[in-house]
PDB file of N, CA and C in Angstrom:
ATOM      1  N   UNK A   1      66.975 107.873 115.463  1.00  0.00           N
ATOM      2  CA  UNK A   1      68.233 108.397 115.941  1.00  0.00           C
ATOM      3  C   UNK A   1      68.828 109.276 114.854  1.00  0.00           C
ATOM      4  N   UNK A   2      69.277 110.309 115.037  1.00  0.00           N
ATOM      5  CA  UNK A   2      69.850 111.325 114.218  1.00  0.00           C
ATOM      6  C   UNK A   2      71.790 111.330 114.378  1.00  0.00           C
ATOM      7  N   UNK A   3      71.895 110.576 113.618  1.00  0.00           N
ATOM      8  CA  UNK A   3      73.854 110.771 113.628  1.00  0.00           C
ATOM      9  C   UNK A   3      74.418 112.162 113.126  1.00  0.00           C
ATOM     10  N   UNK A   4      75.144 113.031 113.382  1.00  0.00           N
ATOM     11  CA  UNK A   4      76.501 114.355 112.892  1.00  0.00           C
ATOM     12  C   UNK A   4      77.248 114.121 112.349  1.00  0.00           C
ATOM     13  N   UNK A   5      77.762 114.007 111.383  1.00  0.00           N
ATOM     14  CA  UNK A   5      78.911 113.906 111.213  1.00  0.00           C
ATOM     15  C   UNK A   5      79.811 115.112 110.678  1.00  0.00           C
ATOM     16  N   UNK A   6      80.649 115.444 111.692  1.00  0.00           N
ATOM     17  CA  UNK A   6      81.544 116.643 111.020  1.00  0.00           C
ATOM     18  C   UNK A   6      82.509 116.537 109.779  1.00  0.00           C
ATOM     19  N   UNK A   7      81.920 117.178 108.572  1.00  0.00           N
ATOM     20  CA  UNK A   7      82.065 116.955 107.793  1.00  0.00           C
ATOM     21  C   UNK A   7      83.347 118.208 106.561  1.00  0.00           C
ATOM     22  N   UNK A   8      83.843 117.818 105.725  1.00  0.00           N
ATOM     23  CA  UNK A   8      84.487 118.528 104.933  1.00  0.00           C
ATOM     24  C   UNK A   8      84.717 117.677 103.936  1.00  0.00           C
ATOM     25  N   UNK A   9      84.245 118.091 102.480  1.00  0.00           N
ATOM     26  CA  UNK A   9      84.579 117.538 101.533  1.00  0.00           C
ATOM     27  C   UNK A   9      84.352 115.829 100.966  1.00  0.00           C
ATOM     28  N   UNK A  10      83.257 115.374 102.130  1.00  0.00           N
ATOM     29  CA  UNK A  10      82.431 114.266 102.139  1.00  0.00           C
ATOM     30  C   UNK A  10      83.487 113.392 102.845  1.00  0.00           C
ATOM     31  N   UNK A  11      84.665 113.821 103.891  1.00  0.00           N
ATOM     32  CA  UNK A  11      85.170 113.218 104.940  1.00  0.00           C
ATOM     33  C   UNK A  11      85.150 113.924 106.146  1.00  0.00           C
ATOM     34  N   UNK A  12      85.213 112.814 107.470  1.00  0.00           N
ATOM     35  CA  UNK A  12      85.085 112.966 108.437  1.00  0.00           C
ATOM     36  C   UNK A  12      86.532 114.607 108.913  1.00  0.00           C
ATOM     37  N   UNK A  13      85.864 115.416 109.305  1.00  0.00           N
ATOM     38  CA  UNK A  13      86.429 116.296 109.891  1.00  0.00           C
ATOM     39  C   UNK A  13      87.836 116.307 110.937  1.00  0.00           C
ATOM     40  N   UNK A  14      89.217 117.034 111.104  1.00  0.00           N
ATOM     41  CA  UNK A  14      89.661 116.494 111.992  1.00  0.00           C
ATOM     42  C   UNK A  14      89.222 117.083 113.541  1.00  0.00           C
ATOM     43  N   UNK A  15      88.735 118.324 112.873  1.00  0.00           N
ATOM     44  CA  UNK A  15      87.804 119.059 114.345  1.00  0.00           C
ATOM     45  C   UNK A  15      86.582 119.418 114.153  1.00  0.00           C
ATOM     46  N   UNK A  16      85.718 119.149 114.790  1.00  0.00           N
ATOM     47  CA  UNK A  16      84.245 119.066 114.854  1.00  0.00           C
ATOM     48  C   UNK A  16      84.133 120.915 114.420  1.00  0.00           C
ATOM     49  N   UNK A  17      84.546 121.721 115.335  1.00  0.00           N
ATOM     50  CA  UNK A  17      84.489 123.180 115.140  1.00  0.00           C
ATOM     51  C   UNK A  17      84.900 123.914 113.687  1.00  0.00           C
ATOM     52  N   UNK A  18      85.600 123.295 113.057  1.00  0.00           N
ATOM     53  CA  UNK A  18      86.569 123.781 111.866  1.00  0.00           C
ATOM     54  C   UNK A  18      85.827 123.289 110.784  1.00  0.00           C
ATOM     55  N   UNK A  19      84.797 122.250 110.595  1.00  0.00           N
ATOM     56  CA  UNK A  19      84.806 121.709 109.294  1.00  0.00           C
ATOM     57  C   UNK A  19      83.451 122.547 108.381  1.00  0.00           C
ATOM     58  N   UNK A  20      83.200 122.035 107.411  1.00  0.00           N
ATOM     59  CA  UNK A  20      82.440 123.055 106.282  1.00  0.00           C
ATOM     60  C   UNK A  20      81.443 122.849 107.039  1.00  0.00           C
ATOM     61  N   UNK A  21      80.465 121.581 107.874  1.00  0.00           N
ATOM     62  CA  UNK A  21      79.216 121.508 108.350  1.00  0.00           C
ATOM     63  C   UNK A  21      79.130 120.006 108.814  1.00  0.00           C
ATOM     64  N   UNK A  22      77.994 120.060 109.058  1.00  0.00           N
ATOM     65  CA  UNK A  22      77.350 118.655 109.349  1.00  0.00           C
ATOM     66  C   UNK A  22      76.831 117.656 108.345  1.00  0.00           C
ATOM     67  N   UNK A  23      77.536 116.541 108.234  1.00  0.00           N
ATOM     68  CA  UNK A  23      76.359 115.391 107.427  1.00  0.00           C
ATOM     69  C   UNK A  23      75.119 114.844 108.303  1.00  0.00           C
ATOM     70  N   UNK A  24      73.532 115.231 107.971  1.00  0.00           N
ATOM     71  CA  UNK A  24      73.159 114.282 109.336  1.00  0.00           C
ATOM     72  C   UNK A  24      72.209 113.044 108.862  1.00  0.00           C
ATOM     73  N   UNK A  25      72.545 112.324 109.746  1.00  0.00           N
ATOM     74  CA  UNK A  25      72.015 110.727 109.368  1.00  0.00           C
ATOM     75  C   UNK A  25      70.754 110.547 110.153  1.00  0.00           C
ATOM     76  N   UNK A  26      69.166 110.407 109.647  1.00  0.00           N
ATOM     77  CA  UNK A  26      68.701 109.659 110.232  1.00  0.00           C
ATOM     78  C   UNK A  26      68.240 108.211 110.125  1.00  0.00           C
ATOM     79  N   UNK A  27      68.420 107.637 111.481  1.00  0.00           N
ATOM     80  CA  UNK A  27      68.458 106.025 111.331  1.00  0.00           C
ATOM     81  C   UNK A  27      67.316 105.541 111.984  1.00  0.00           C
ATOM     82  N   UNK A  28      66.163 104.578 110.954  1.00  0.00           N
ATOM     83  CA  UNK A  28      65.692 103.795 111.707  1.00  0.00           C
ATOM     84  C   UNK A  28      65.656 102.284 111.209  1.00  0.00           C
ATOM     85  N   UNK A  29      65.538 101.260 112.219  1.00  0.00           N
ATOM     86  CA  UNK A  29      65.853 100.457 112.041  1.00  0.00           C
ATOM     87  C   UNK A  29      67.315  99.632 111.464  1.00  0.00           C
ATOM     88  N   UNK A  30      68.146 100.367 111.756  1.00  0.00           N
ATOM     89  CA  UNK A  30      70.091 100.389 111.209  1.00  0.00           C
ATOM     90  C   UNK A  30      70.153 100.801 109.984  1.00  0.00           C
ATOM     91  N   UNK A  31      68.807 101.425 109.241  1.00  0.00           N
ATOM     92  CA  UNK A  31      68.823 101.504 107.903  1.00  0.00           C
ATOM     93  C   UNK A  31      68.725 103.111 108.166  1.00  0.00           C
ATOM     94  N   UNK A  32      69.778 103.729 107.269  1.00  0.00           N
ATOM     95  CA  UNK A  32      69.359 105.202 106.856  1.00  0.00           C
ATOM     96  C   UNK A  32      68.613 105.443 105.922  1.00  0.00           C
ATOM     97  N   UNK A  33      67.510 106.426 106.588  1.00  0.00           N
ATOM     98  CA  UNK A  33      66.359 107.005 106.422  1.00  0.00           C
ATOM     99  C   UNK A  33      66.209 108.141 105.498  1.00  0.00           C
ATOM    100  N   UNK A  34      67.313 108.992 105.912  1.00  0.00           N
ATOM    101  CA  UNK A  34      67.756 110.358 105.059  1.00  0.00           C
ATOM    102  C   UNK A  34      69.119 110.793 105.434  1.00  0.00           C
ATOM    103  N   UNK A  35      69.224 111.757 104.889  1.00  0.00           N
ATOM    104  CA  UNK A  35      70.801 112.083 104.620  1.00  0.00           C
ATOM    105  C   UNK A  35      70.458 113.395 104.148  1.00  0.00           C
ATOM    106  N   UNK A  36      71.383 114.735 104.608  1.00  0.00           N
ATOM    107  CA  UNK A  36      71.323 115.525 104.244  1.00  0.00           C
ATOM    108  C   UNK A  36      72.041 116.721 105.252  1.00  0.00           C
ATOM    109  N   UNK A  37      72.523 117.917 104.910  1.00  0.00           N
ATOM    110  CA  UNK A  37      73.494 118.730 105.307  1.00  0.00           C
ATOM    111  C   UNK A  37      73.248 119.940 105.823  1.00  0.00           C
ATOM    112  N   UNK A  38      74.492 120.393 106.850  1.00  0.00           N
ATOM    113  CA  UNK A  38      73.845 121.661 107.665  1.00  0.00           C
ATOM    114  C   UNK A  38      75.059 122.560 107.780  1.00  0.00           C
ATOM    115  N   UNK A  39      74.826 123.225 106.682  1.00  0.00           N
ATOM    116  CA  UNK A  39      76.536 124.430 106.757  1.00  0.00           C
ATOM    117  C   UNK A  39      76.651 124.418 108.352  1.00  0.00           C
ATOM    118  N   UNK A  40      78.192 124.302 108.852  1.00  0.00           N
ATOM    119  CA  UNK A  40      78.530 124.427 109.912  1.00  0.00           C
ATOM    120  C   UNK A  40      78.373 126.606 110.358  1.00  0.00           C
ATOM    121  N   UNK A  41      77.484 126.957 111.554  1.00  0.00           N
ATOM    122  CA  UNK A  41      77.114 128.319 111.313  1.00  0.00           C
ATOM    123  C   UNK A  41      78.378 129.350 111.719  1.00  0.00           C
ATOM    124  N   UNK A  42      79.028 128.785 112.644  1.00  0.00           N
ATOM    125  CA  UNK A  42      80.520 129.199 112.910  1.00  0.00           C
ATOM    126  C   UNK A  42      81.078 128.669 114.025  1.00  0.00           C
ATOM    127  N   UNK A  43      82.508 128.546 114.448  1.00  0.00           N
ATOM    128  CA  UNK A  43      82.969 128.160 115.836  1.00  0.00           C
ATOM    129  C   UNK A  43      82.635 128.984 116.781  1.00  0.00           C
ATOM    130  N   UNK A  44      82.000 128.846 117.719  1.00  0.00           N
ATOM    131  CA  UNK A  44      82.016 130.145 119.021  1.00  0.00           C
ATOM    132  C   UNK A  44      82.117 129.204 120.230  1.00  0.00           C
ATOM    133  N   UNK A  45      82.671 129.479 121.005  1.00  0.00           N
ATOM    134  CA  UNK A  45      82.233 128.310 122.003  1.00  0.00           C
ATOM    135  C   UNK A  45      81.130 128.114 122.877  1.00  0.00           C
ATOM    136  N   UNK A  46      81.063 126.800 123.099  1.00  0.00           N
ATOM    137  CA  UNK A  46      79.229 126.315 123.608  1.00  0.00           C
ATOM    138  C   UNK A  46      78.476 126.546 122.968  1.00  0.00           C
ATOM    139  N   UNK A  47      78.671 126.944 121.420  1.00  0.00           N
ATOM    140  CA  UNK A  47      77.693 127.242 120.454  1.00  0.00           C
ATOM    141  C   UNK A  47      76.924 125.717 120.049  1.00  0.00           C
ATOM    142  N   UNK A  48      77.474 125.232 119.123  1.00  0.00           N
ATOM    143  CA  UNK A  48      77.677 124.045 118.154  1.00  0.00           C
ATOM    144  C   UNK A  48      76.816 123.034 118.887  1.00  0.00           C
ATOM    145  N   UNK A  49      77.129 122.567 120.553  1.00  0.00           N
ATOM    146  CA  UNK A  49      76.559 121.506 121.084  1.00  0.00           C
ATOM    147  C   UNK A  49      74.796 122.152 121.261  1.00  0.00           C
ATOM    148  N   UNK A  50      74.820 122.864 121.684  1.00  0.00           N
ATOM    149  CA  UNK A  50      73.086 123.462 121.458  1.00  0.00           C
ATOM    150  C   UNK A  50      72.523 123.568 120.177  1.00  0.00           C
ATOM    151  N   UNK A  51      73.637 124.369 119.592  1.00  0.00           N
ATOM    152  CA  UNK A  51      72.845 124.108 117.989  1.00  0.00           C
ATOM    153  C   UNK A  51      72.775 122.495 116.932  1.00  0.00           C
ATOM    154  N   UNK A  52      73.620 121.844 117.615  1.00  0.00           N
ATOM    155  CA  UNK A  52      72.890 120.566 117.206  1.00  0.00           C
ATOM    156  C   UNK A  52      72.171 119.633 118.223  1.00  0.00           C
ATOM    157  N   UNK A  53      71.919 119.623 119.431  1.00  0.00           N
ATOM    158  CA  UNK A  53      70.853 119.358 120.041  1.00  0.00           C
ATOM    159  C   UNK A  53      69.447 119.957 119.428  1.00  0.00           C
ATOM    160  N   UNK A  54      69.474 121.659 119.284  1.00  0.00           N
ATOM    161  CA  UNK A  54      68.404 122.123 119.142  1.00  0.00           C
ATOM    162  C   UNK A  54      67.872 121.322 117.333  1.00  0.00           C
ATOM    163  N   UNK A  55      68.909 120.906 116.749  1.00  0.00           N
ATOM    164  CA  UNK A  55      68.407 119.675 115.494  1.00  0.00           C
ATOM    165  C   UNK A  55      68.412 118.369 115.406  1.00  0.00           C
ATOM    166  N   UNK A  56      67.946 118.222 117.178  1.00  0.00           N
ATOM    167  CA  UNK A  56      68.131 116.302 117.225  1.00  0.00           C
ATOM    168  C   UNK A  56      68.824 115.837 117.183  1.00  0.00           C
ATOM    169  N   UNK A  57      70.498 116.262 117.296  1.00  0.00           N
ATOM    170  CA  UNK A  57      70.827 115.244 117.415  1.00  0.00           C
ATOM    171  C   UNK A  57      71.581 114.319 118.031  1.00  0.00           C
ATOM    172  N   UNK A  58      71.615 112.949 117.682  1.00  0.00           N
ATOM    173  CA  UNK A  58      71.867 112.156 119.385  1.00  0.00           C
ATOM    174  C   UNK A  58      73.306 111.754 119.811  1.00  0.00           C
ATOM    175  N   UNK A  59      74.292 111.920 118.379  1.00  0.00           N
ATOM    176  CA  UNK A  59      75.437 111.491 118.333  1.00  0.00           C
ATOM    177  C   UNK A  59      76.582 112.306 117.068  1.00  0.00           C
ATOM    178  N   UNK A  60      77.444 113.295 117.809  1.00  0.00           N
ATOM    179  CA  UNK A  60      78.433 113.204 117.145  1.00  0.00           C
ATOM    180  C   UNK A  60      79.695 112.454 116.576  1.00  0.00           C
ATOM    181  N   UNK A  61      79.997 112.582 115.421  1.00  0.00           N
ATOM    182  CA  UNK A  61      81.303 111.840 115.078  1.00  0.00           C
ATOM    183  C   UNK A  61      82.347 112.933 114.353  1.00  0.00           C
ATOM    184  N   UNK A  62      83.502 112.727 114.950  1.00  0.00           N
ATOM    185  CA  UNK A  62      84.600 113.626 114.454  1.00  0.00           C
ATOM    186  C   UNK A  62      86.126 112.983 114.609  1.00  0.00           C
ATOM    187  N   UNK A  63      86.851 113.993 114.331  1.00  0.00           N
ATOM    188  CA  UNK A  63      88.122 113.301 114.408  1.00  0.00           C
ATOM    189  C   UNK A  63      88.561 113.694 115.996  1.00  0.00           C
ATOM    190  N   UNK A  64      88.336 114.932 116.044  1.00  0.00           N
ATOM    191  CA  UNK A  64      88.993 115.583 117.157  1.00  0.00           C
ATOM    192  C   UNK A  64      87.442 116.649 117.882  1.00  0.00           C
ATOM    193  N   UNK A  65      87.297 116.797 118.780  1.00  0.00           N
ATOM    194  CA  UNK A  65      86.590 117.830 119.798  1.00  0.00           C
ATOM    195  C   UNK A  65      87.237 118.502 120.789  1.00  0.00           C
ATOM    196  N   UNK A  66      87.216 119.598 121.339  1.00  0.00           N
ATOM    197  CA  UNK A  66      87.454 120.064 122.365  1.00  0.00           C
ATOM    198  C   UNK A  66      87.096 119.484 123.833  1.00  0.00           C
ATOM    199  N   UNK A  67      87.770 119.324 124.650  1.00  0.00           N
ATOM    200  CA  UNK A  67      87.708 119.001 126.390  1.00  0.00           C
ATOM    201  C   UNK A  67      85.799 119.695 126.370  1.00  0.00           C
ATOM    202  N   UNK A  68      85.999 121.092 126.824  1.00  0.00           N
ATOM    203  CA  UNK A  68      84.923 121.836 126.770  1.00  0.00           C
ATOM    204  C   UNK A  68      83.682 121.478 126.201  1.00  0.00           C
ATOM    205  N   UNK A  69      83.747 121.248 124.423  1.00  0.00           N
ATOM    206  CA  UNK A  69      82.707 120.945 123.805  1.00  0.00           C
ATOM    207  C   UNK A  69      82.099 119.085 124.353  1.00  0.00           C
ATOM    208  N   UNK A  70      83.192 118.577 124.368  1.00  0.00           N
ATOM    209  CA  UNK A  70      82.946 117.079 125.114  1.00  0.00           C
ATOM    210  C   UNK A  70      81.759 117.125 126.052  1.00  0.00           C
ATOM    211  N   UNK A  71      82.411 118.115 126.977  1.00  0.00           N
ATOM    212  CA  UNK A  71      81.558 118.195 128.760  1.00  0.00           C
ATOM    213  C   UNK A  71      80.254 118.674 127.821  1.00  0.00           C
ATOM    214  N   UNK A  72      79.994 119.349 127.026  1.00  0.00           N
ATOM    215  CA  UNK A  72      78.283 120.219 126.916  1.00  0.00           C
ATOM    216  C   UNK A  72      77.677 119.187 125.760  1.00  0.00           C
ATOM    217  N   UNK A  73      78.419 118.733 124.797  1.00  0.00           N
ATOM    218  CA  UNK A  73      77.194 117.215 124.793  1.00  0.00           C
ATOM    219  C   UNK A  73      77.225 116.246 125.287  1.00  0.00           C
ATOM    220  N   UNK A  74      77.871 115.920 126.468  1.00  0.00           N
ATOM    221  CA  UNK A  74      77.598 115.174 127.441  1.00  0.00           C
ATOM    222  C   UNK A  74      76.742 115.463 128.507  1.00  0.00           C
ATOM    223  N   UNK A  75      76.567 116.921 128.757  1.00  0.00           N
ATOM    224  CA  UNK A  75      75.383 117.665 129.155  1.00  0.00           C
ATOM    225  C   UNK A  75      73.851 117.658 128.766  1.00  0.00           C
ATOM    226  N   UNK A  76      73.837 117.323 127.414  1.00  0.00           N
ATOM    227  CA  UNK A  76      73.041 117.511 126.432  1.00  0.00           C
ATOM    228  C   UNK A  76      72.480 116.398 126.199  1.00  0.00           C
ATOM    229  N   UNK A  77      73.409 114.847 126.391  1.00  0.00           N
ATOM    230  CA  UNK A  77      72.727 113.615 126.449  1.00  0.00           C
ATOM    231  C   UNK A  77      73.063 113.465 124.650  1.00  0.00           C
ATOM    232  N   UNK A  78      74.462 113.316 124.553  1.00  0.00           N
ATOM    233  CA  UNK A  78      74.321 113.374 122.655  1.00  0.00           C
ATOM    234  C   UNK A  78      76.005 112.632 122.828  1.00  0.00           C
ATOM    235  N   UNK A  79      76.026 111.704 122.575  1.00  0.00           N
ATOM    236  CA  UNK A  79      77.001 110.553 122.664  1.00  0.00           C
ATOM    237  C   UNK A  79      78.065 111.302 121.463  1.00  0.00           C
ATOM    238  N   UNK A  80      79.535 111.468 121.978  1.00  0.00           N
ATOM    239  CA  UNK A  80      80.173 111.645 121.537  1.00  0.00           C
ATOM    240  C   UNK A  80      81.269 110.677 120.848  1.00  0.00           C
ATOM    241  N   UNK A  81      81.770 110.383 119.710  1.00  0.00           N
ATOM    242  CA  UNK A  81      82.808 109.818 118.879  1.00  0.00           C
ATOM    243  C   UNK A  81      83.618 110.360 118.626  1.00  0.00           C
ATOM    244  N   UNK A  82      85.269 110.651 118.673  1.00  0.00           N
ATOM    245  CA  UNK A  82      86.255 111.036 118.292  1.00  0.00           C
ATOM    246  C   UNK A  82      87.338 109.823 117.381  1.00  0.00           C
ATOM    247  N   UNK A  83      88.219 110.600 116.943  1.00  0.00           N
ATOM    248  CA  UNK A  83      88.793 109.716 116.414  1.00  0.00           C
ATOM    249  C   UNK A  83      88.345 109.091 115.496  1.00  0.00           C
ATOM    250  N   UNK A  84      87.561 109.631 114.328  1.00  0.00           N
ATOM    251  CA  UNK A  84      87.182 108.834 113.499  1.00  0.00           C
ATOM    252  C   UNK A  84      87.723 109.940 112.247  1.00  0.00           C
ATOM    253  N   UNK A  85      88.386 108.975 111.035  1.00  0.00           N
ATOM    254  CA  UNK A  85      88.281 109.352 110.109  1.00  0.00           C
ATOM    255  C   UNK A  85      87.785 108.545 108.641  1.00  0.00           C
ATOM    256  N   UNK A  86      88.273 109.893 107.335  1.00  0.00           N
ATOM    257  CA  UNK A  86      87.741 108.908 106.292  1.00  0.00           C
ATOM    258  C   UNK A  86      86.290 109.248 105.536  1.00  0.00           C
ATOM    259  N   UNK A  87      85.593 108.391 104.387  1.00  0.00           N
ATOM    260  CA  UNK A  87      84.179 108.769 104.273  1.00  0.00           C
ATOM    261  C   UNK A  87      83.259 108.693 105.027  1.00  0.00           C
ATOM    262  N   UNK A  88      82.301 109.852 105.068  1.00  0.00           N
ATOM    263  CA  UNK A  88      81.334 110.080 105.749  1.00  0.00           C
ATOM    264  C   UNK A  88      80.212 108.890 105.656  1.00  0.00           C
ATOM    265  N   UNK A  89      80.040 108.011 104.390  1.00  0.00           N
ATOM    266  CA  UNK A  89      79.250 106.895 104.613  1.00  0.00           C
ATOM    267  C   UNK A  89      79.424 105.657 104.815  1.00  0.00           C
ATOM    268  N   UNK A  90      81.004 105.818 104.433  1.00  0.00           N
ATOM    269  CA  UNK A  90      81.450 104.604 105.364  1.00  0.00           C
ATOM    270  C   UNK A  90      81.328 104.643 106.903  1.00  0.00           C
ATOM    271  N   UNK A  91      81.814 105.720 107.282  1.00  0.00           N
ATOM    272  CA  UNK A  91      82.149 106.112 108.941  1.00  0.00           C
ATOM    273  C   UNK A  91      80.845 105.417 109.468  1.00  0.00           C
ATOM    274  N   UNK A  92      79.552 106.553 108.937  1.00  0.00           N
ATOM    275  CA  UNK A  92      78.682 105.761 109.830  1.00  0.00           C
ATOM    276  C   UNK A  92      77.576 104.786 109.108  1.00  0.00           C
ATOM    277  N   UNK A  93      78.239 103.897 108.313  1.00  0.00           N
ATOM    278  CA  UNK A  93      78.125 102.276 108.202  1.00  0.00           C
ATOM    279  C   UNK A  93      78.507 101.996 109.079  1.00  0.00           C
ATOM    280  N   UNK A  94      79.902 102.272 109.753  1.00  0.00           N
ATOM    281  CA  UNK A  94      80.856 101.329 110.519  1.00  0.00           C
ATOM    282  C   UNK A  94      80.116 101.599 111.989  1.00  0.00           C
ATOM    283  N   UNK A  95      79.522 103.040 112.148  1.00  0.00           N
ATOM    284  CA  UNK A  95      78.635 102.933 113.617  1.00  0.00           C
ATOM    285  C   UNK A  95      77.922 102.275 113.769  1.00  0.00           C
ATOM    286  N   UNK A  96      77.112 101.776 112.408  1.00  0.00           N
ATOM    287  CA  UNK A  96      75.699 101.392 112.675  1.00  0.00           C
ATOM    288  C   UNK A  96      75.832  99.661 112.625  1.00  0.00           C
ATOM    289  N   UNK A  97      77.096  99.347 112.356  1.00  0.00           N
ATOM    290  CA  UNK A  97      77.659  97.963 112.310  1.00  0.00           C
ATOM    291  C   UNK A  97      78.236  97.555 113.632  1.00  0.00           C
ATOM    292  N   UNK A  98      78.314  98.764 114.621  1.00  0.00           N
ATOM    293  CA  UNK A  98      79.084  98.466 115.905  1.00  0.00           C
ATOM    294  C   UNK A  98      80.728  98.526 115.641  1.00  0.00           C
ATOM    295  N   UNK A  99      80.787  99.179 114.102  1.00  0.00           N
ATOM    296  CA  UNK A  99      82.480  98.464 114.196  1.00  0.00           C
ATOM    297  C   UNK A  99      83.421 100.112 114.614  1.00  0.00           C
ATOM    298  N   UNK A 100      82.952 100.995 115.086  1.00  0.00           N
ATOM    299  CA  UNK A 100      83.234 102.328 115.207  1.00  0.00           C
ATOM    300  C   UNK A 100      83.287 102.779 116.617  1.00  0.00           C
ATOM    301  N   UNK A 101      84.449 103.160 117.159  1.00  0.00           N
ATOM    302  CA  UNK A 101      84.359 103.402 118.127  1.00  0.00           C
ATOM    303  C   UNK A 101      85.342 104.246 118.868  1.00  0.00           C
ATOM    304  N   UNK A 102      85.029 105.218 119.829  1.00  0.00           N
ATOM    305  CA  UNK A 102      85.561 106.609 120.227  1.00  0.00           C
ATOM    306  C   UNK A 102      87.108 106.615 120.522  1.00  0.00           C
ATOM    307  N   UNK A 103      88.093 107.235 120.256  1.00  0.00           N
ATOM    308  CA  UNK A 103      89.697 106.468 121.207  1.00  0.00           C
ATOM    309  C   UNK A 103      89.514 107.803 121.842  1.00  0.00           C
ATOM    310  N   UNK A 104      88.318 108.616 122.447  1.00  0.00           N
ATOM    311  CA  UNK A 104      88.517 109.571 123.211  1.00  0.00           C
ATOM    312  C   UNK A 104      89.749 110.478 122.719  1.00  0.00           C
ATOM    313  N   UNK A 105      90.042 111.043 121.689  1.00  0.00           N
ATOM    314  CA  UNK A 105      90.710 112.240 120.985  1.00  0.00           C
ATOM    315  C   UNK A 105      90.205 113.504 121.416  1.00  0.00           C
ATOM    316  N   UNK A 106      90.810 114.465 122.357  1.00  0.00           N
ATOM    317  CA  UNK A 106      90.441 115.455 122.591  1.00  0.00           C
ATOM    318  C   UNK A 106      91.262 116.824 122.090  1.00  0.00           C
ATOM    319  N   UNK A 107      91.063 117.700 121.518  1.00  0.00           N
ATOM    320  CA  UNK A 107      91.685 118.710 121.333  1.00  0.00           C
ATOM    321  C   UNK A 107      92.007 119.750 122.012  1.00  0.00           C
ATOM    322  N   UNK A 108      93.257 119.977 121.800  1.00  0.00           N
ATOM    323  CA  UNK A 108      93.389 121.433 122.733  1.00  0.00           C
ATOM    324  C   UNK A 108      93.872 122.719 122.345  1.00  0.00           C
ATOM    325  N   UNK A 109      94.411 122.970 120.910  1.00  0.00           N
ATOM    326  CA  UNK A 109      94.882 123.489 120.379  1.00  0.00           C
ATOM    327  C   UNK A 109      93.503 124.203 119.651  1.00  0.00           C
ATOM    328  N   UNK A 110      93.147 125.857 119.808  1.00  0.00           N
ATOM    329  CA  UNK A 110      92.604 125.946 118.981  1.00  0.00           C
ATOM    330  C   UNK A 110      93.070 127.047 118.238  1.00  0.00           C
ATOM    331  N   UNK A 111      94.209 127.817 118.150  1.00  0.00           N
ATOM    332  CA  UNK A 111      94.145 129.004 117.537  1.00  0.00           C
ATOM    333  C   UNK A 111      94.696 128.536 115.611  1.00  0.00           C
ATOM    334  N   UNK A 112      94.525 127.201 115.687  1.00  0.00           N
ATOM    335  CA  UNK A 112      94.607 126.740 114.212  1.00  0.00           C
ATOM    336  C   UNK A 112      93.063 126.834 113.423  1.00  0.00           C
ATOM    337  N   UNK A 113      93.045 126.980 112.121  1.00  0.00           N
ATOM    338  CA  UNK A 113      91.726 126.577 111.625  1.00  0.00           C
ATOM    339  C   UNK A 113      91.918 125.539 110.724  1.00  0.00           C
ATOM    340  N   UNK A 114      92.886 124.796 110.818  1.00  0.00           N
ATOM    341  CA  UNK A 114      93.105 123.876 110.250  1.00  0.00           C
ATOM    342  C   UNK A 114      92.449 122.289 110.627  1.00  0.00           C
ATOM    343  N   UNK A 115      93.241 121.173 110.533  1.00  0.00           N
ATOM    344  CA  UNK A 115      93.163 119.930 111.506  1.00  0.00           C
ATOM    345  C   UNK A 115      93.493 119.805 113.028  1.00  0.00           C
ATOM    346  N   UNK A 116      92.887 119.196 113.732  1.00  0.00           N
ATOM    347  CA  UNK A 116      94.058 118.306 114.387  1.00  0.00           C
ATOM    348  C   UNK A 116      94.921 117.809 114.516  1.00  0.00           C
ATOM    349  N   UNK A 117      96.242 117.552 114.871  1.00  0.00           N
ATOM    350  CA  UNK A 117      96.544 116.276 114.347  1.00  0.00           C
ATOM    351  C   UNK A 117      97.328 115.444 116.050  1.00  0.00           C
ATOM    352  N   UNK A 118      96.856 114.222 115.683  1.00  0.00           N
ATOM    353  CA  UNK A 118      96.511 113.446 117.138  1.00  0.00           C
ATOM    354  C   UNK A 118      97.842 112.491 117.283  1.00  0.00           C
TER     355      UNK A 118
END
């Protein structure tokens, strides 16, 4: 399984679209496997969910996503997390512990390049 995590500054992102890139986790056996990073290539929309499908992977985590971006990795079969903040290896410790889980945070605001804030 390959985890995302939208990342900035080795914390969880408040918008998946805005942050420096991806942390990505692969997991086997609840144990991470590797670890390693994917400059985010830019916001465009319906970009991002293909371009991380087209790198495996099965689950985003962020603070905030768009309505839009929601529906196309849910299209895509790539389990979405919102509402998460904090370190990136704690965060997904806490997935891989079961203790992490989505409060459905959706964004709607985008002409910021800033955060969210929820």
């Amino acid at each position: 399984m390959k985890i995302a995590i939208a990342s900035t500054n080795k914390e969880v992102a408040g918008h998946f679209g805005h942050c420096e890139g991806f942390e990505i986790f692969e997991i086997e056996n609840n144990s991470i496997t590797k670890e390693y990073f994917i400059a985010n290539p830019g916001h465009k929309p319906g970009f991002l969910p293909v371009f991380l499908k087209e790198n495996g992977v099965d689950i985003i985590i962020a603070g905030g996503i768009g309505g839009g971006a929601i529906d196309l990795f849910n299209e895509k079969k790539i389990e979405v997390i919102t509402g998460a903040s904090g370190n990136i290896i704690e965060t997904v410790k806490k997935y891989m512990a079961g203790e992490l889980k989505s409060t459905g945070s959706v964004c709607h605001q985008h002409q910021h390049a800033g955060e969210c804030h929820h």
